[in-house]
Protein backbone atom coordinates (compact mmCIF):
# COMPACT_ATOMS: atom_id res chain seq x y z
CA UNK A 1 7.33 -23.93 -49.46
CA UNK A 2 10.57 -23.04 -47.77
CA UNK A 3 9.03 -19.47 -46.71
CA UNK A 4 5.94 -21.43 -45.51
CA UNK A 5 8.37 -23.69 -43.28
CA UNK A 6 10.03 -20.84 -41.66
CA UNK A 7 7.03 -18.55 -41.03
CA UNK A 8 5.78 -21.41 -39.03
CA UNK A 9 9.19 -22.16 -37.05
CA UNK A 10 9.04 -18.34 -36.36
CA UNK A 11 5.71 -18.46 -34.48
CA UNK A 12 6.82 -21.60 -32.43
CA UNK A 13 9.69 -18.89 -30.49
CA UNK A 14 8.84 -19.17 -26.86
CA UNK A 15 8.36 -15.74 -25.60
CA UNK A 16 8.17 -15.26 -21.90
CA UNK A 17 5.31 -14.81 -19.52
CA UNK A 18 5.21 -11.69 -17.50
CA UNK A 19 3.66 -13.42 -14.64
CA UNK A 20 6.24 -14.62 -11.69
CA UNK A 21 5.31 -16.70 -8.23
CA UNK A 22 6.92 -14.54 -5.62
CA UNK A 23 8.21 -16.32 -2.68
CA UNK A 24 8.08 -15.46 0.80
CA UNK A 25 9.59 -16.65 4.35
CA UNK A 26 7.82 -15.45 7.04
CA UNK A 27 7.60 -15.98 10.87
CA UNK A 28 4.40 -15.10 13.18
CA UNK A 29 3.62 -15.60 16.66
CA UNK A 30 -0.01 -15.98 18.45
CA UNK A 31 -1.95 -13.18 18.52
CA UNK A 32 -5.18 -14.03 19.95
CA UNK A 33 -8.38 -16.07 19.42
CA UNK A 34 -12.33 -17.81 20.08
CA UNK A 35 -12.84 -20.48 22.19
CA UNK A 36 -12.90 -23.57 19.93
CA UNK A 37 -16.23 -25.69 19.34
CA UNK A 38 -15.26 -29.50 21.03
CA UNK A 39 -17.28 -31.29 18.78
CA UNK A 40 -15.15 -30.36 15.63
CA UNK A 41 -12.12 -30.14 14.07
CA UNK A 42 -10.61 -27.38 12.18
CA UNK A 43 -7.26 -25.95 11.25
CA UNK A 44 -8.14 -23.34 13.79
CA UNK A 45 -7.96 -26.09 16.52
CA UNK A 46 -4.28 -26.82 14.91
CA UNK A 47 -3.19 -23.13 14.88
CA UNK A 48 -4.67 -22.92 18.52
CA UNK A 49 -3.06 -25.87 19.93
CA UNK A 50 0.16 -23.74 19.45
CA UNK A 51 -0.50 -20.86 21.51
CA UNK A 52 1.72 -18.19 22.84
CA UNK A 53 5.60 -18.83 22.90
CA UNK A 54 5.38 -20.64 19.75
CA UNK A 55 6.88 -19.17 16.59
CA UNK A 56 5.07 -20.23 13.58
CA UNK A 57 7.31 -20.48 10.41
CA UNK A 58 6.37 -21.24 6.21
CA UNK A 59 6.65 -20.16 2.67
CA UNK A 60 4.26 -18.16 1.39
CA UNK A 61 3.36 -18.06 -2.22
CA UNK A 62 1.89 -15.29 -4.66
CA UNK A 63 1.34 -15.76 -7.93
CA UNK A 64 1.17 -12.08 -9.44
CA UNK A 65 -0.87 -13.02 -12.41
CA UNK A 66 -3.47 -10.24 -13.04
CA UNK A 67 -6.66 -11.01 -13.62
CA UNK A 68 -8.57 -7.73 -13.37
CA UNK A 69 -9.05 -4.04 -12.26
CA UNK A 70 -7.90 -1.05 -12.09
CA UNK A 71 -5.68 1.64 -10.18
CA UNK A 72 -7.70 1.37 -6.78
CA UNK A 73 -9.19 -2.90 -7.03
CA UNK A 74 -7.08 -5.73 -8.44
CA UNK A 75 -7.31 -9.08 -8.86
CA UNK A 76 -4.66 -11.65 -8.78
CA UNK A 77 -4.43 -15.61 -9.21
CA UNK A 78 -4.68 -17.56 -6.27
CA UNK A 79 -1.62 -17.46 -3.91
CA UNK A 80 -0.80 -20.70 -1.59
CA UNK A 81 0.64 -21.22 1.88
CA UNK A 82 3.62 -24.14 3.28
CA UNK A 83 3.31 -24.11 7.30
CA UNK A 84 6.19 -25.70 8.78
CA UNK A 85 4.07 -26.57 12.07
CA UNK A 86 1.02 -27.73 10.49
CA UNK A 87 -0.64 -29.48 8.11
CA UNK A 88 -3.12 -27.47 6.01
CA UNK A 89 -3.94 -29.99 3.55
CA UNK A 90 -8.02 -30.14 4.62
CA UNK A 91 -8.77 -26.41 4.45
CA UNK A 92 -10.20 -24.60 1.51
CA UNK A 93 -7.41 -23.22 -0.83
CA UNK A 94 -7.12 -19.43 -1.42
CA UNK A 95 -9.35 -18.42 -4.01
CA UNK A 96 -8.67 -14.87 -4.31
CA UNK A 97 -5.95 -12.16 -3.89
CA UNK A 98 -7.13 -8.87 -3.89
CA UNK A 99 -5.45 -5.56 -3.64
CA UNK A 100 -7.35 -2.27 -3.16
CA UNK A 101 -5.41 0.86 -3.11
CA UNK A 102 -6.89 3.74 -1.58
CA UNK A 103 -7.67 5.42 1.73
CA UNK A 104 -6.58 2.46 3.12
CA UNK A 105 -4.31 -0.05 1.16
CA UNK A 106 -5.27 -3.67 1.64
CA UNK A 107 -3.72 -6.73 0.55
CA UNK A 108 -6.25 -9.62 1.14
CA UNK A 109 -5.23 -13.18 0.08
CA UNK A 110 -8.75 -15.42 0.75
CA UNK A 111 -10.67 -18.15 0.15
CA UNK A 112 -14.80 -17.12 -0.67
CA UNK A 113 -17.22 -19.40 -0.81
CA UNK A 114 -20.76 -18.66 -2.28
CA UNK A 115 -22.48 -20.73 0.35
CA UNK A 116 -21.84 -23.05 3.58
CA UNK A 117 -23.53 -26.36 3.37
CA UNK A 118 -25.61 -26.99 6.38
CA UNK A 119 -23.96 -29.58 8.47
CA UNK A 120 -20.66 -29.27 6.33
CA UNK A 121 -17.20 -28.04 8.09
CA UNK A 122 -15.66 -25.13 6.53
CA UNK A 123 -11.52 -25.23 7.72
CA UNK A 124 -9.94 -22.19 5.94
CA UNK A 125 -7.00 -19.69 6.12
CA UNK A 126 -6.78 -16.04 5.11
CA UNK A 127 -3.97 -13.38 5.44
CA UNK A 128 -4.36 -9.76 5.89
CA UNK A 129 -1.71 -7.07 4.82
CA UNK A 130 -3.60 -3.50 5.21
CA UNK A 131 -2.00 0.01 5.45
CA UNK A 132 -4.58 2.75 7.11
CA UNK A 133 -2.38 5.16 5.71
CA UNK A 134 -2.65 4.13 2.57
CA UNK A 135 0.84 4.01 1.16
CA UNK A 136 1.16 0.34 0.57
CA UNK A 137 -0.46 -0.82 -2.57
CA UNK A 138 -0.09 1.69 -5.03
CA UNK A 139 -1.57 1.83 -8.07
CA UNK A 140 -0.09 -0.51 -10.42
CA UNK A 141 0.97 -4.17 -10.17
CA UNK A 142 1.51 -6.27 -6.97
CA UNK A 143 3.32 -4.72 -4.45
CA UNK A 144 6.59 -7.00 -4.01
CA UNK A 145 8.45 -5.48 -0.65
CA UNK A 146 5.87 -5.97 2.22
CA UNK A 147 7.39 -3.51 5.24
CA UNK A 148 5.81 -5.13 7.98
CA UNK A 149 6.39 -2.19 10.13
CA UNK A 150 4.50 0.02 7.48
CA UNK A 151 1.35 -1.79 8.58
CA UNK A 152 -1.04 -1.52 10.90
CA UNK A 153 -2.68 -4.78 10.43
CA UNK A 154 -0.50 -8.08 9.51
CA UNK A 155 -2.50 -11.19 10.24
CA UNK A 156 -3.02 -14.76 9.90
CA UNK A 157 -6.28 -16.06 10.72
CA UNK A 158 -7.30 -19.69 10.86
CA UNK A 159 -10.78 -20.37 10.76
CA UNK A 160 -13.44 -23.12 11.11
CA UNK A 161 -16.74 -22.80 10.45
CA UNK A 162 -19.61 -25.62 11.17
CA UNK A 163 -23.32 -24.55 9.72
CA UNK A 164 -26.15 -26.14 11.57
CA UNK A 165 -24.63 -25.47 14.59
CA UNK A 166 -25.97 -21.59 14.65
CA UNK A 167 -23.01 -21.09 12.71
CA UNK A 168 -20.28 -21.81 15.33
CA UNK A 169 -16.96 -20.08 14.13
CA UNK A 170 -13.50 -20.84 15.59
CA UNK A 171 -11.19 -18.06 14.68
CA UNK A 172 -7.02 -18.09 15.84
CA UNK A 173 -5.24 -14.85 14.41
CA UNK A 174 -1.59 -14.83 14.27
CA UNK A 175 0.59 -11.81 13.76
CA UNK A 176 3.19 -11.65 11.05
CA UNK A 177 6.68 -10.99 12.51
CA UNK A 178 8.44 -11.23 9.55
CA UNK A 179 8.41 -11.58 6.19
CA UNK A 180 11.66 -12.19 4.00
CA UNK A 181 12.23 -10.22 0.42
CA UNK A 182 10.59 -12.14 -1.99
CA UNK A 183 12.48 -14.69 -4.16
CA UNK A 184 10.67 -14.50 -7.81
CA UNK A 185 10.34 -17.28 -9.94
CA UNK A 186 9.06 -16.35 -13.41
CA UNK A 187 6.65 -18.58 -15.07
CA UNK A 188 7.70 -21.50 -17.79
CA UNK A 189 7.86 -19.79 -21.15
CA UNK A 190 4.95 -21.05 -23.65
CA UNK A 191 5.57 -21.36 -27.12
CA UNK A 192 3.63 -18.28 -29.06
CA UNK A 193 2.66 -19.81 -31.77
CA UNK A 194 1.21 -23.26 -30.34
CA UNK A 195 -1.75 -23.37 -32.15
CA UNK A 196 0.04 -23.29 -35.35
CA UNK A 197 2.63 -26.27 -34.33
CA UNK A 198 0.87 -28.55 -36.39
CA UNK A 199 0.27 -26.66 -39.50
CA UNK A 200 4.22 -26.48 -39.20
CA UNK A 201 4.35 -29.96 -38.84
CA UNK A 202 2.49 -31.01 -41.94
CA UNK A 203 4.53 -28.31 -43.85
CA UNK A 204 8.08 -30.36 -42.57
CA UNK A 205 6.72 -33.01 -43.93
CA UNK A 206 5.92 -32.06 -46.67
CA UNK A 207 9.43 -30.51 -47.69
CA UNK A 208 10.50 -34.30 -46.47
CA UNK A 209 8.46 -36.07 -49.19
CA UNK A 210 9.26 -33.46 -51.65
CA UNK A 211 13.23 -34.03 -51.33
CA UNK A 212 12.28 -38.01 -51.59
């Protein structure tokens, strides 16, 4: 009984999670952009109403998860985005981060949607990290430093999309200025063995109504 007991303490030990969030400042000023569609209203209209002169601050979020691949195409959990200036709350969250390493290294962190209801608006945000020279990415795991001077493209784009309208698109691109190290915060440890934590229970028990 007693080497039952501890076999099942032994699974419960937490082990850590590989996976971290890795946090980034960054700073980007207006870049360029469409002419905006009057009759809606997008995050694009809120990035726009900024314009030049104005620096655009937040925290940037990247959850380094893997979720597939290989050497030249990964796949990473969703990362998220804090803007200091405005409030993204109504746009579609990210729904993919992917990093292809080749030719040309790209780090794309984007929201895809399978289709556009007609009529519906579609307020989004996507970020675009890409290396021509392809020495950016390499071939294993996320790549933590971001040089912003080792790209060639560094962009966030705010879009808003309205179907029914022949597809009317606002688009306002801002360019990345800065970007801070990252600060990494590692995942909450889960137990190991947490499908066994109630076999272990009845098995405490048991030991308790033995000794009584």
């Amino acid at each position: 009984m007693k080497l039952l007991i501890t076999a099942a303490l032994v699974s419960l030990v937490a082990t850590p999670a590989a996976a971290a969030s890795l946090v980034y400042d960054f700073e980007a000023e207006y870049l360029n952009g469409s002419a905006d569609d009057d009759s809606v209203d997008t995050v694009a209209d809120l990035a726009g109403a900024l314009l030049i002169g104005t620096t655009l601050t937040g925290t940037l979020s990247i959850d380094d998860t893997f979720l597939s691949g290989d050497a030249s195409a990964r796949e990473y959990a969703p990362a998220s985005i804090f803007f200091d200036q405005i409030d993204g709350s109504a746009y579609e969250p990210f729904t993919r981060t992917r990093v292809l390493n080749g030719g040309t290294d790209l780090v794309d962190i984007f929201t895809e949607l399978d289709s556009y209801p007609v009529g519906a608006l579609i307020s989004r945000v996507q970020i675009f990290l890409r290396d021509f020279d392809g020495e950016f990415a390499g071939d294993t795991g996320f790549p933590t430093t971001i040089d912003l001077d080792d790209l060639e493209l560094k962009q966030i784009a705010f879009l808003g999309n309205v179907v029914g309208e022949v597809f009317a698109r606002e688009r306002v691109n801002y360019r990345l200025t800065s970007i801070s190290a990252p600060t990494v915060v590692p995942s909450v440890p889960l137990p190991a063995g947490l499908p066994l934590l109630g076999g272990g229970m009845v098995l405490m028990l048991g030991l308790f109504l033995r000794r009584n």
